[in-house]
C-alpha atoms as a PDB file:
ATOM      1  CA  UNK A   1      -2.529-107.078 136.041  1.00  0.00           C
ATOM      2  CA  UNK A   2      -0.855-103.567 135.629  1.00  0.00           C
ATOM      3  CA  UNK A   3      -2.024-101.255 138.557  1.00  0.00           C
ATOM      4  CA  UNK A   4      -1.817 -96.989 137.163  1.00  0.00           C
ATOM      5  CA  UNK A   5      -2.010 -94.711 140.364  1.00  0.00           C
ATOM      6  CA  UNK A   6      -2.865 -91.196 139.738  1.00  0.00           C
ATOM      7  CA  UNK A   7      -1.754 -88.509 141.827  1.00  0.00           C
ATOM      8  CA  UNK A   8      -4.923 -86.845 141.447  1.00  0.00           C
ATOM      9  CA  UNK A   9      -6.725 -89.765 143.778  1.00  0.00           C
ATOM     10  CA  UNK A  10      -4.982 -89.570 146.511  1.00  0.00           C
ATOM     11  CA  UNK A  11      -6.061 -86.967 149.406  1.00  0.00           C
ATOM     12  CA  UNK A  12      -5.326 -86.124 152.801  1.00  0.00           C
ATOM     13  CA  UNK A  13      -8.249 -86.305 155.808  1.00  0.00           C
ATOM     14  CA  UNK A  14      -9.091 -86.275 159.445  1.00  0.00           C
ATOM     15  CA  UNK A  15     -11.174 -88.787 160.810  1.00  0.00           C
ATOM     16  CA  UNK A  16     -13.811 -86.899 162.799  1.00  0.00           C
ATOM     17  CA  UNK A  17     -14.186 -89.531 165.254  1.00  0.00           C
ATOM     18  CA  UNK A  18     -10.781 -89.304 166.833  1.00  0.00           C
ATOM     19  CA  UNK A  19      -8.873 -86.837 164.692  1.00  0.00           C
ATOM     20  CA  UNK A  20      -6.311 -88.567 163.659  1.00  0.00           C
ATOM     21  CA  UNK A  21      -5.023 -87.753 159.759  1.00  0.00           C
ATOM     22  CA  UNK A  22      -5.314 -90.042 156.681  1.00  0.00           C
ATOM     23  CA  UNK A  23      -3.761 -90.610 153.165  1.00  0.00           C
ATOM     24  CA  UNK A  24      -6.819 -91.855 151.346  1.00  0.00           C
ATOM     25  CA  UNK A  25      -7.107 -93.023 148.202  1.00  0.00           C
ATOM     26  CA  UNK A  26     -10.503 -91.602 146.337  1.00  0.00           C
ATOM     27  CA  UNK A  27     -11.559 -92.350 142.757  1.00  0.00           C
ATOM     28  CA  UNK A  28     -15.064 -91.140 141.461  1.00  0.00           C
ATOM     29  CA  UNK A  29     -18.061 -93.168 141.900  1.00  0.00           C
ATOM     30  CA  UNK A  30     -15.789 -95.581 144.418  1.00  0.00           C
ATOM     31  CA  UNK A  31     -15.550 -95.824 147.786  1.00  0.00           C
ATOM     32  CA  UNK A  32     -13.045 -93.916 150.227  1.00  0.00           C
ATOM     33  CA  UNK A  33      -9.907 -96.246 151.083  1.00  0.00           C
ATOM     34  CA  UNK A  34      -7.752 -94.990 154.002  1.00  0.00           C
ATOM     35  CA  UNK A  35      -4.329 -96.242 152.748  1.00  0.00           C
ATOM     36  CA  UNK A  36      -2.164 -94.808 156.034  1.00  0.00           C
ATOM     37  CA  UNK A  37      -2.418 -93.104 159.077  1.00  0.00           C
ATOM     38  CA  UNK A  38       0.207 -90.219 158.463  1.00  0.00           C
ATOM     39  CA  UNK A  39      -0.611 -87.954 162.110  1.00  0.00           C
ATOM     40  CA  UNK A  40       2.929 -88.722 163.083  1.00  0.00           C
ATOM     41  CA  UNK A  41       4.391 -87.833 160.364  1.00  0.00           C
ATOM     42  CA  UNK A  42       2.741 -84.611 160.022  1.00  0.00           C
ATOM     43  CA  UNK A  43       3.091 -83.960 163.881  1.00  0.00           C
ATOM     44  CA  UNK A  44       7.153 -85.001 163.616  1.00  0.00           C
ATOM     45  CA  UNK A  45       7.114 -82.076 160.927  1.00  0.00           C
ATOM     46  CA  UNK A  46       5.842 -79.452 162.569  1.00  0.00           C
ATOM     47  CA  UNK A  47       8.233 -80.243 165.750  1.00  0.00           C
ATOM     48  CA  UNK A  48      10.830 -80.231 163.671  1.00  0.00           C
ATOM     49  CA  UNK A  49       9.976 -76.816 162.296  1.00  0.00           C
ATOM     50  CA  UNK A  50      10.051 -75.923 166.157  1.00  0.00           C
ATOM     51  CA  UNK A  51      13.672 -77.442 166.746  1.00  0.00           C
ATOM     52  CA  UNK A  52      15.103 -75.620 164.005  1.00  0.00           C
ATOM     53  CA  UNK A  53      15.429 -72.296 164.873  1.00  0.00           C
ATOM     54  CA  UNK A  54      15.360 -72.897 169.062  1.00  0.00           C
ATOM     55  CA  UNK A  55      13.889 -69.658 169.131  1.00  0.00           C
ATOM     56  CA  UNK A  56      10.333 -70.104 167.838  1.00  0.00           C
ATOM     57  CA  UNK A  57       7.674 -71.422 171.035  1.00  0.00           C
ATOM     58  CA  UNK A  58       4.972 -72.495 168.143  1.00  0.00           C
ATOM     59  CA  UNK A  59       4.297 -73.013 164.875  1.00  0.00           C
ATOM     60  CA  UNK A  60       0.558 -72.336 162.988  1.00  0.00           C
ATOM     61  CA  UNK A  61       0.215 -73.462 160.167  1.00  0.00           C
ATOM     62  CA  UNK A  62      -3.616 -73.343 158.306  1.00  0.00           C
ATOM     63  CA  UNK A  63      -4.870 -75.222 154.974  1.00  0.00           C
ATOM     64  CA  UNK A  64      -7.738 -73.839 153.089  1.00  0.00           C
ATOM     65  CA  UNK A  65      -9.903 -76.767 151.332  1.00  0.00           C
ATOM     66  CA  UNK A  66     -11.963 -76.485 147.665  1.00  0.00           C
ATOM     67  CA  UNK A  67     -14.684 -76.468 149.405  1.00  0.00           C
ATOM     68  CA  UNK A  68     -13.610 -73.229 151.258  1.00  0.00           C
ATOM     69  CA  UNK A  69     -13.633 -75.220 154.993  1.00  0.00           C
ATOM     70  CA  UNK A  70     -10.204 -73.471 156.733  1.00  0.00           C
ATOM     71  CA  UNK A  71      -8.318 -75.755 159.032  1.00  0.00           C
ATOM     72  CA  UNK A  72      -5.525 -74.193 161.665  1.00  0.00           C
ATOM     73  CA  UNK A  73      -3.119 -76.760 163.244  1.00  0.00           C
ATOM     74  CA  UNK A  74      -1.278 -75.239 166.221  1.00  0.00           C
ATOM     75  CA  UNK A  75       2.057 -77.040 167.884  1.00  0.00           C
ATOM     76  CA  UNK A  76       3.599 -75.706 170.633  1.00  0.00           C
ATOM     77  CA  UNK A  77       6.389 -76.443 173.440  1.00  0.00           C
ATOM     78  CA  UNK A  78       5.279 -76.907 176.605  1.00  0.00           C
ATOM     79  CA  UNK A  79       7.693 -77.978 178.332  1.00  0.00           C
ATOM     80  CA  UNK A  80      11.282 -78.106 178.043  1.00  0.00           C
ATOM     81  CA  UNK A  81      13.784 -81.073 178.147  1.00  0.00           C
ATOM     82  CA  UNK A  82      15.895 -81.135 181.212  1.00  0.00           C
END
């Protein structure tokens, strides 16, 4: 059986429920299917955007959806390592 995955079905979401952030898979007239839990990841990111400089205390970042729903994620240090 020869399995084609488009780029075009996969999609990014937040579980409402607890927040956490998903890479689903979505194809039209199917079901949603969460595929990974990728919060970490994106968190790890941002940090790392934070450790970079040394300078910067937090990092915004927002994402604006088709829909036109506007999501800000905010990570910030709050407190130093020792």
């Amino acid at each position: 059986m020869k399995v084609v995955l488009n780029p075009k079905h996969f999609h990014i979401r937040a579980k409402a429920d607890d927040g956490t952030i998903w890479l689903t898979h979505e194809k039209h007239l199917e079901p949603i299917r969460p595929i990974k839990d990728v919060t970490n990841d994106v968190l790890l990111c941002l940090c790392a955007d934070l450790s970079a400089g040394g300078e910067t205390k937090m990092v915004e970042r927002s994402v604006k959806f088709s829909d036109g729903f506007t999501c800000k994620i905010t990570v910030e240090i709050v407190g130093d390592a020792e």
